[in-house]
Protein backbone atom coordinates (compact mmCIF):
# COMPACT_ATOMS: atom_id res chain seq x y z
CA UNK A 1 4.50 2.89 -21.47
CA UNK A 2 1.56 0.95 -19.53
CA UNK A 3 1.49 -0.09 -16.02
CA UNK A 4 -0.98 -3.06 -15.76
CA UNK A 5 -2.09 -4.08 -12.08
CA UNK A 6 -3.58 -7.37 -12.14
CA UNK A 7 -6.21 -7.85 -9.14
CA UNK A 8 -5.63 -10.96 -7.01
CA UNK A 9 -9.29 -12.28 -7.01
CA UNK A 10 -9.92 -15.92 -7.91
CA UNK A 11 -12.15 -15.03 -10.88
CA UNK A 12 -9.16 -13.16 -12.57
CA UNK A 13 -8.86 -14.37 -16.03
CA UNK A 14 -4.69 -14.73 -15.86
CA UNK A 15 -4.54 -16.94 -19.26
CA UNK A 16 -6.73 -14.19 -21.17
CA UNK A 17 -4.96 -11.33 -19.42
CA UNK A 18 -1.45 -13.33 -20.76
CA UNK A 19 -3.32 -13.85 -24.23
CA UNK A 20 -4.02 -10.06 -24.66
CA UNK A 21 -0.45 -9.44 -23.38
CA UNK A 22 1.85 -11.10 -26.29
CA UNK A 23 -0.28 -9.22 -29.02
CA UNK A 24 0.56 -5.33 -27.40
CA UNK A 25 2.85 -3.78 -29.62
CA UNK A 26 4.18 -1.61 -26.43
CA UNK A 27 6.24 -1.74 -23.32
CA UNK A 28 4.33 -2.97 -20.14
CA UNK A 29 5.11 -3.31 -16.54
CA UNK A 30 2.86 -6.13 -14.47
CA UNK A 31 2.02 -5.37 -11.08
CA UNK A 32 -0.36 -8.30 -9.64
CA UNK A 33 -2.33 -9.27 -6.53
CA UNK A 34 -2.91 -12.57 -4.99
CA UNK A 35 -4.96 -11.68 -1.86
CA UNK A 36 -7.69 -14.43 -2.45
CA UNK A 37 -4.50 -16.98 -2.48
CA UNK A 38 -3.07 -15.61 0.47
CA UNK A 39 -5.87 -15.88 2.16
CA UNK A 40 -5.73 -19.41 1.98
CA UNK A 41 -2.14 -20.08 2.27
CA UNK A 42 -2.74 -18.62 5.86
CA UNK A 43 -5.51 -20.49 6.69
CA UNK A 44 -3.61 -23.79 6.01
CA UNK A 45 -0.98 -22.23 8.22
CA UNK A 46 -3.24 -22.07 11.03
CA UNK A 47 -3.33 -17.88 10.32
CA UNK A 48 -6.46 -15.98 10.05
CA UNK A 49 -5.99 -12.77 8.36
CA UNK A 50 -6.41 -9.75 10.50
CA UNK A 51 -8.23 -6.55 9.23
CA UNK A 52 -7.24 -3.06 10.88
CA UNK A 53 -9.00 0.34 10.68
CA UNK A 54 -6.99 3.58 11.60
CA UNK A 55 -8.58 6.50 13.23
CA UNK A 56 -8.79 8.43 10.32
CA UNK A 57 -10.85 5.40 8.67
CA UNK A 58 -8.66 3.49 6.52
CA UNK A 59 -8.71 -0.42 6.97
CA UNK A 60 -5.31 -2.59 6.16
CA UNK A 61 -4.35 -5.88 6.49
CA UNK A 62 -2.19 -6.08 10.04
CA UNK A 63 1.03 -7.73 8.61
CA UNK A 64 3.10 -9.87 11.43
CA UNK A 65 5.46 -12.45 10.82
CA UNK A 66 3.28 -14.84 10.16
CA UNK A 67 1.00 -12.56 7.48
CA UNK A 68 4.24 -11.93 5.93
CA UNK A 69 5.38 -15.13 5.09
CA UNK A 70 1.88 -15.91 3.94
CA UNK A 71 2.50 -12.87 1.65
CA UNK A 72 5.75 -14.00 0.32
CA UNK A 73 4.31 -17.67 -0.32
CA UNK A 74 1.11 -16.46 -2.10
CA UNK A 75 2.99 -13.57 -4.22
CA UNK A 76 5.72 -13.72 -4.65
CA UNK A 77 5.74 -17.24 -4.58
CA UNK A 78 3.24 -19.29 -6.37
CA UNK A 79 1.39 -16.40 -7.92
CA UNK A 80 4.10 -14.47 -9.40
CA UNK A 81 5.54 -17.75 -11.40
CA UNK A 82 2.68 -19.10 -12.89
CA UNK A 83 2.51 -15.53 -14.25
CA UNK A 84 5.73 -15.54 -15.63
CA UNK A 85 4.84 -19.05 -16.79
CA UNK A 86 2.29 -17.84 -18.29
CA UNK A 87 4.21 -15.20 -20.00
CA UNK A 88 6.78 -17.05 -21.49
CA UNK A 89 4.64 -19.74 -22.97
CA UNK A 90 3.27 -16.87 -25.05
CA UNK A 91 6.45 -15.10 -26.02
CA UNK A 92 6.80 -12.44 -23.24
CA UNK A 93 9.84 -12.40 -22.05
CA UNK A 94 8.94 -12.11 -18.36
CA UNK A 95 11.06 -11.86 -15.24
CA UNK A 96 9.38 -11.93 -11.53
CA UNK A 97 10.25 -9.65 -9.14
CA UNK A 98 9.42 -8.57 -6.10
CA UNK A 99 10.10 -4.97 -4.92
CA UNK A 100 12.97 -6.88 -2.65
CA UNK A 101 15.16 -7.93 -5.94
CA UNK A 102 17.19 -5.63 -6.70
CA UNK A 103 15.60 -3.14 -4.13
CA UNK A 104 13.22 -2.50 -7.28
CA UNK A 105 10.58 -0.85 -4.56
CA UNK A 106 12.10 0.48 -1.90
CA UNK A 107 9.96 1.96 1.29
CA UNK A 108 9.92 3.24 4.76
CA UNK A 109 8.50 0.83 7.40
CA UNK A 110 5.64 2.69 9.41
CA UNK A 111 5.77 4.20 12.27
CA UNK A 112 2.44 3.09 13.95
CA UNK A 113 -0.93 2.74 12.69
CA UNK A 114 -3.05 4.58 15.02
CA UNK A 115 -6.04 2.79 15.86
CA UNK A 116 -9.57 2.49 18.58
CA UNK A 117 -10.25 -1.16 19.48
CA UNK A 118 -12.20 -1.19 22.92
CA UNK A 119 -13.03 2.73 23.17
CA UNK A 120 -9.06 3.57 23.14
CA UNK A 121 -6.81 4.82 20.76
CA UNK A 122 -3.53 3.20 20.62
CA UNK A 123 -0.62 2.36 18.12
CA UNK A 124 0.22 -0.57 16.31
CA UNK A 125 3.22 -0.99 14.84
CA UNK A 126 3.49 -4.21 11.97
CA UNK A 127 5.77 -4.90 9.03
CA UNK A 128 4.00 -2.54 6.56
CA UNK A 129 4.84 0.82 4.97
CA UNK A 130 4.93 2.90 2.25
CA UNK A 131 6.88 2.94 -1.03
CA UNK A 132 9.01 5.92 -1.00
CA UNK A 133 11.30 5.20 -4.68
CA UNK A 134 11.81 3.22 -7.72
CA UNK A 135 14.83 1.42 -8.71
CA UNK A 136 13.94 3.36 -12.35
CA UNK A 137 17.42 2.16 -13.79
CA UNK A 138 16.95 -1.65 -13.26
CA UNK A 139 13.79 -1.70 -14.80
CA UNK A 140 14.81 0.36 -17.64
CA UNK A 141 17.50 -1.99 -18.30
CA UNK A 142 15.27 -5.17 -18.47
CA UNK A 143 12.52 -3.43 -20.76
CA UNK A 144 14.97 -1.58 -22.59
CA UNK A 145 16.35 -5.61 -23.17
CA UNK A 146 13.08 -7.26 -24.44
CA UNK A 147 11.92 -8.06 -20.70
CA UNK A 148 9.37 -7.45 -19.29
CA UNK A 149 9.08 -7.00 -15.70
CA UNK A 150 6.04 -8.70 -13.47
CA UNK A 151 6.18 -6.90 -9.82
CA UNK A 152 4.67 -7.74 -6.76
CA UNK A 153 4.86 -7.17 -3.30
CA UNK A 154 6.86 -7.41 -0.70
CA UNK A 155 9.49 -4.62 -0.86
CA UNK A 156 12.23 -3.43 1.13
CA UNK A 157 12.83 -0.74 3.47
CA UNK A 158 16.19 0.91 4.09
CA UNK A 159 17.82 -2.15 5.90
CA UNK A 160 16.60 -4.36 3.37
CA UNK A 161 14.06 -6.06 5.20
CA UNK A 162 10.95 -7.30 3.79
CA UNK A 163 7.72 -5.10 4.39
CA UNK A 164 4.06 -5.59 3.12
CA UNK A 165 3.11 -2.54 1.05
CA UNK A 166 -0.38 -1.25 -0.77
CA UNK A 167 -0.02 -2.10 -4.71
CA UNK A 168 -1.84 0.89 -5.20
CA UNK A 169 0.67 3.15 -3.88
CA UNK A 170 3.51 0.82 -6.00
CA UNK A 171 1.55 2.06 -9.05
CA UNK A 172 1.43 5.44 -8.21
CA UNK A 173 5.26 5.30 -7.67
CA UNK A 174 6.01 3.10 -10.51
CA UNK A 175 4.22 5.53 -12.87
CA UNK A 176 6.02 8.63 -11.52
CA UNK A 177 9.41 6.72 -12.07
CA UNK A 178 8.76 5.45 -15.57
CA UNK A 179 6.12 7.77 -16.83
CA UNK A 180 3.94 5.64 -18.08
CA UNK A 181 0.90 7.41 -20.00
CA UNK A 182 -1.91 4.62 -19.29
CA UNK A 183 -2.25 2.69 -16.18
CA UNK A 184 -4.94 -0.23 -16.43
CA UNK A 185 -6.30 -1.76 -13.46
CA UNK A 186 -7.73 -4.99 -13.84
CA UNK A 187 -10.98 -5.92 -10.94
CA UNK A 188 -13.65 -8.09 -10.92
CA UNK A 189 -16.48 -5.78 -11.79
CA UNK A 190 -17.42 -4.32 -15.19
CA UNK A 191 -15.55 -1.43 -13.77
CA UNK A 192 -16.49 1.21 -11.36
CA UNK A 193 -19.96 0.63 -9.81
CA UNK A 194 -22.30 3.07 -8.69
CA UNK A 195 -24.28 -0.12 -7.13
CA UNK A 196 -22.55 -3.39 -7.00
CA UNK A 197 -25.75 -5.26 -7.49
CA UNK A 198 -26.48 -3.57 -10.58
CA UNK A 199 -24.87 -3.45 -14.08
CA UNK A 200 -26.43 -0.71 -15.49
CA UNK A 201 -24.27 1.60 -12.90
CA UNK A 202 -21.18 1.18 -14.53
CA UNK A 203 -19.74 4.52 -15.16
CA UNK A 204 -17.96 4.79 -18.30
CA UNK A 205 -15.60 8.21 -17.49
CA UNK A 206 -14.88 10.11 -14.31
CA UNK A 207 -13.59 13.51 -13.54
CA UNK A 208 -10.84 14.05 -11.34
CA UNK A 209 -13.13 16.41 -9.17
CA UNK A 210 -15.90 13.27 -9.07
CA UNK A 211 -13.05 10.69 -7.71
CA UNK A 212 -12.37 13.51 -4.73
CA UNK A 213 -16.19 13.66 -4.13
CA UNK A 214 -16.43 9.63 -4.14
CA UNK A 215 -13.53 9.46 -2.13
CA UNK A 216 -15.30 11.41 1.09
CA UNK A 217 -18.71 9.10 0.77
CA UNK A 218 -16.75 5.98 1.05
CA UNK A 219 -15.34 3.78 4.24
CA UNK A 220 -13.15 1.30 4.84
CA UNK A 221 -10.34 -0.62 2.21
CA UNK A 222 -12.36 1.19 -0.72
CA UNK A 223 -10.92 4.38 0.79
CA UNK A 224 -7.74 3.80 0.66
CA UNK A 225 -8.20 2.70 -2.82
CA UNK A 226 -10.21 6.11 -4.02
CA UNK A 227 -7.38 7.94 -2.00
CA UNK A 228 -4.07 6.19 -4.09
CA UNK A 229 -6.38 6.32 -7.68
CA UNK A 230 -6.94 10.32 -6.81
CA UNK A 231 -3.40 10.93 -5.90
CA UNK A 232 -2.83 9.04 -9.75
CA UNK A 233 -5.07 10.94 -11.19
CA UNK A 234 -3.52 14.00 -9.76
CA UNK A 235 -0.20 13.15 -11.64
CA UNK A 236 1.40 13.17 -15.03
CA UNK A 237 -0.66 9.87 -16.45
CA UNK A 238 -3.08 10.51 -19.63
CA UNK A 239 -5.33 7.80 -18.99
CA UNK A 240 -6.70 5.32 -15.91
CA UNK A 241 -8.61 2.44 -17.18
CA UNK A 242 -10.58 0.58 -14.18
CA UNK A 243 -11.55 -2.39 -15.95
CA UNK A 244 -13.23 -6.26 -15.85
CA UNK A 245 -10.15 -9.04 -15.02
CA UNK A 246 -12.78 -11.87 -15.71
CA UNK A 247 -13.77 -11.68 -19.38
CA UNK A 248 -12.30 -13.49 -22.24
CA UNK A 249 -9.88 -10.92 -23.47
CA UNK A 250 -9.54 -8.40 -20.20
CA UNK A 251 -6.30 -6.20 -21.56
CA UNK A 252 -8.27 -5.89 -25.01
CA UNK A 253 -11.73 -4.85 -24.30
CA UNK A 254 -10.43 -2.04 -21.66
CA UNK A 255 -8.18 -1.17 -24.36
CA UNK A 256 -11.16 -1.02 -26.70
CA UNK A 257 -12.90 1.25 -24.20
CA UNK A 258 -14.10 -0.80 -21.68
CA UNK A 259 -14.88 -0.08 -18.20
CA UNK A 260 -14.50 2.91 -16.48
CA UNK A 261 -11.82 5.76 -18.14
CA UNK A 262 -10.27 8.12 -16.05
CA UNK A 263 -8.89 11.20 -18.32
């Protein structure tokens, strides 16, 4: 089984990605992104994103009404079917879903996201949370069918509401449910960068015990993204593939042993 999240950067190649796609020979889950589209779907709302950092250092998009139906336009919305369409022109099967349908990703709503804005600490409280379980059964039946399923946020907490959610921490989830043995993340870089600005720092494997050490020297949304990828690591998956979204054939040249491999 592969989980492949799809980064939601403009310079994602999403026709290569859905070339590579109809010539794997296994099961695969989709998970995609669509922040740079959001981002502009709010903008022509007359919303400007807003960017929180808790205490402990961990920035997140503050999701209000308004970010959230930004979220469900962009994703779930206009995204998330001209991936499918792009699917099923090759062959695949697809079926869009968000973790709402079918409560395929269901989550607890947080309880405040402590922050310091002016000196004080204080607690926000948004529609965001955490996934907390996997509707394992529904996806097993569309796979187990000849779908295949493309997943994206929102998802539901326990009174079925929608609630903005990390894809990071979907994947984690996702791959505990189905246990999937390779979990390929699609970015635009080569892979993962010592130094942005240069391509000769592209590290080609990484230790467990080197993602906990990068994890404590970096700041900001990058943290939270070391902190999901070393709680994955820390699991049952053989293999993490960090890999480039923009070239020609993304899914097959991180299959070939591309980018950055996490074993």
């Amino acid at each position: 089984m592969l989980i492949i999240k799809i980064g939601g950067g403009d310079a994602i190649n999403l026709t290569g990605i859905a070339d590579d796609l109809a010539a794997l020979d296994r099961p695969f889950v989709i998970v995609h992104g669509a922040n740079a589209l959001r981002d502009r779907v709010a903008t022509r709302m007359g919303y400007e994103k807003q960017v929180i950092t808790s205490a402990s250092g961990y920035q997140s998009v503050f999701s209000d009404e308004p970010a959230l139906d930004a979220i469900l336009m962009a994703y779930s919305g206009l995204r998330n079917k001209r991936l499918v369409e792009l699917c099923q022109q090759r062959g695949i099967n697809a079926v869009g879903l968000t973790g709402l349908d079918g409560r395929v990703i269901q989550g607890e709503r947080n309880r405040g996201i402590r922050v310091v804005e002016g000196g004080k600490r204080m607690l926000k409280r948004d529609l965001s949370g955490k996934p907390r379980s996997v509707n394992a059964p529904l996806l097993h039946l569309l796979l187990d069918n000849g779908y295949t399923p493309v997943l994206t946020i929102p998802i539901a907490d326990a009174d079925g509401h929608a609630i903005n959610s990390e894809n990071d921490d979907i994947v984690l989830r996702l791959q505990q449910a189905l246990d999937a043995n390779t979990v390929l993340q699609l970015i635009e870089a080569p892979g993962f960068m010592n130094d942005m600005d240069d391509p000769g720092s592209l590290e080609r494997t990484l230790s467990r015990g080197e993602l906990a050490e990068r994890e404590a020297r970096v700041e900001g949304r990058m943290k939270r993204k070391m902190h999901a990828l070393n709680r994955l690591a820390g699991g049952t998956v053989r293999e993490i593939i960090i890999a480039d979204g923009r070239t020609a054939h993304p899914v097959a040249d991180a299959l070939a042993g591309g980018g950055t491999w996490i074993r």
